[in-house]
C-alpha atoms as a PDB file:
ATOM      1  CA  UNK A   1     -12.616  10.904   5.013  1.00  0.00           C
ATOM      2  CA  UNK A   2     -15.496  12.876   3.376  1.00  0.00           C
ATOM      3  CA  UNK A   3     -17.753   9.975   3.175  1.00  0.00           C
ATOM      4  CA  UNK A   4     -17.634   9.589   6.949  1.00  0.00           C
ATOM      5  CA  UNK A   5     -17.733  13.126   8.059  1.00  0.00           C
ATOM      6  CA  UNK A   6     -21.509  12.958   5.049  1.00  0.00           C
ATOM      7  CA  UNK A   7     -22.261  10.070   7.013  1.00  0.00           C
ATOM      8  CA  UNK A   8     -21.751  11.190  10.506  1.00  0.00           C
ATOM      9  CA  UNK A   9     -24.206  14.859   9.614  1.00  0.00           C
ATOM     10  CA  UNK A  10     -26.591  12.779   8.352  1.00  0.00           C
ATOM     11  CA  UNK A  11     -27.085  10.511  11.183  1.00  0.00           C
ATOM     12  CA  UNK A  12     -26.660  14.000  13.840  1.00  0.00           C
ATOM     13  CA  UNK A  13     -29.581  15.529  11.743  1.00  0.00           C
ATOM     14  CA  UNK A  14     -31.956  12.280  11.786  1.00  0.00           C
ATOM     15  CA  UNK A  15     -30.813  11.839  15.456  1.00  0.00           C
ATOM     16  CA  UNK A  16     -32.418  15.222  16.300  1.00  0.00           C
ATOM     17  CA  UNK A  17     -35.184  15.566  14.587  1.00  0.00           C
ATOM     18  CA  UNK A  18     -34.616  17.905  11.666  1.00  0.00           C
ATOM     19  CA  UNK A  19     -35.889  16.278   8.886  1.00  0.00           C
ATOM     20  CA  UNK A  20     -39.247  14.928  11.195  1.00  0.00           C
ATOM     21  CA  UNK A  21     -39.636  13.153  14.061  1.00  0.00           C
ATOM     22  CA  UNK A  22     -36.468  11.979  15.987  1.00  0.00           C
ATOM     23  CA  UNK A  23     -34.905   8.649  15.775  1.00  0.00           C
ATOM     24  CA  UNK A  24     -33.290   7.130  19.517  1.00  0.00           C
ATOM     25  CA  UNK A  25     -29.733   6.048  18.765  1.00  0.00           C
ATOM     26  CA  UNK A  26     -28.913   2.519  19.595  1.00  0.00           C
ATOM     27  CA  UNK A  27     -25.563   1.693  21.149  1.00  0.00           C
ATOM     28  CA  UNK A  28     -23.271  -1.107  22.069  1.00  0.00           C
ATOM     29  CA  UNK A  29     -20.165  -1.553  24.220  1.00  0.00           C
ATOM     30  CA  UNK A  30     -17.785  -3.671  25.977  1.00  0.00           C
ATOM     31  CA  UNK A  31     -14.694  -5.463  26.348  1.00  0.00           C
ATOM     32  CA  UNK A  32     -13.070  -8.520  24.830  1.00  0.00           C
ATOM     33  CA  UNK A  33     -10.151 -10.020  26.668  1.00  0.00           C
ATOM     34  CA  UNK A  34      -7.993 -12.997  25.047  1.00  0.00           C
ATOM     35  CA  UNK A  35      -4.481 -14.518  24.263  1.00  0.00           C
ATOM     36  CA  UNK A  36      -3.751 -11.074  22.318  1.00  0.00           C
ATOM     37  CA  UNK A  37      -4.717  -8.687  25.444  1.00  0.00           C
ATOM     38  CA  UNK A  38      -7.987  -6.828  26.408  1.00  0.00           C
ATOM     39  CA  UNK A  39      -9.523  -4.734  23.593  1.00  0.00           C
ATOM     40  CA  UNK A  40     -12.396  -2.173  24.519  1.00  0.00           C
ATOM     41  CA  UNK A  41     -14.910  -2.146  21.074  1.00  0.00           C
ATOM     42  CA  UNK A  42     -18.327  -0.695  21.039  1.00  0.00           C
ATOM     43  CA  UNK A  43     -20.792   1.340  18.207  1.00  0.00           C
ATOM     44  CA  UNK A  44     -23.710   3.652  17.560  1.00  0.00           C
ATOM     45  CA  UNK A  45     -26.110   3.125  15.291  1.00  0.00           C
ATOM     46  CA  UNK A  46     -29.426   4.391  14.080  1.00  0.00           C
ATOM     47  CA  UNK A  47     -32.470   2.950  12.311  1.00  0.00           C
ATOM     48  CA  UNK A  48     -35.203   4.458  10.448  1.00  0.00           C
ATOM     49  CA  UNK A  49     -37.715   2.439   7.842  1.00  0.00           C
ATOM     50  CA  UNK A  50     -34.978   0.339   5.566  1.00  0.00           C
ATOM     51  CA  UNK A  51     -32.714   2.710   6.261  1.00  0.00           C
ATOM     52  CA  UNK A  52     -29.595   1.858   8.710  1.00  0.00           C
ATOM     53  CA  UNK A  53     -26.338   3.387   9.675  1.00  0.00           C
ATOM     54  CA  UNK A  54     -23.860   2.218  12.481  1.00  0.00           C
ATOM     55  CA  UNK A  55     -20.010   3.391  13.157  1.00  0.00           C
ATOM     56  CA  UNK A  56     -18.550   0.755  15.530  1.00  0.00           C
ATOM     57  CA  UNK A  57     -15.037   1.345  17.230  1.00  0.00           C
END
């Protein structure tokens, strides 16, 4: 759990600009619907340089 809640304040502060100019968020969402049911998935990500984080749900 602590790796998520490191990775999750570093992507707020780069989102916002604290460390320099801020980074726009990309996101993704919608719904898949098969045999098994309809299932809702999605994810926010940001980018900087190399650098890349995303948390999908």
């Amino acid at each position: 759990m602590r790796p998520v809640a490191i990775l999750l304040t570093l992507a707020l502060l780069a989102g916002c600009g604290a460390d320099g100019e801020p980074v726009q968020p990309t996101m993704n969402a919608g719904v898949a619907v098969g045999a098994g049911g309809v299932h809702p998935y999605g994810g926010v990500g940001l980018h900087r340089g190399p650098f890349s984080v995303f948390m999908g749900f």
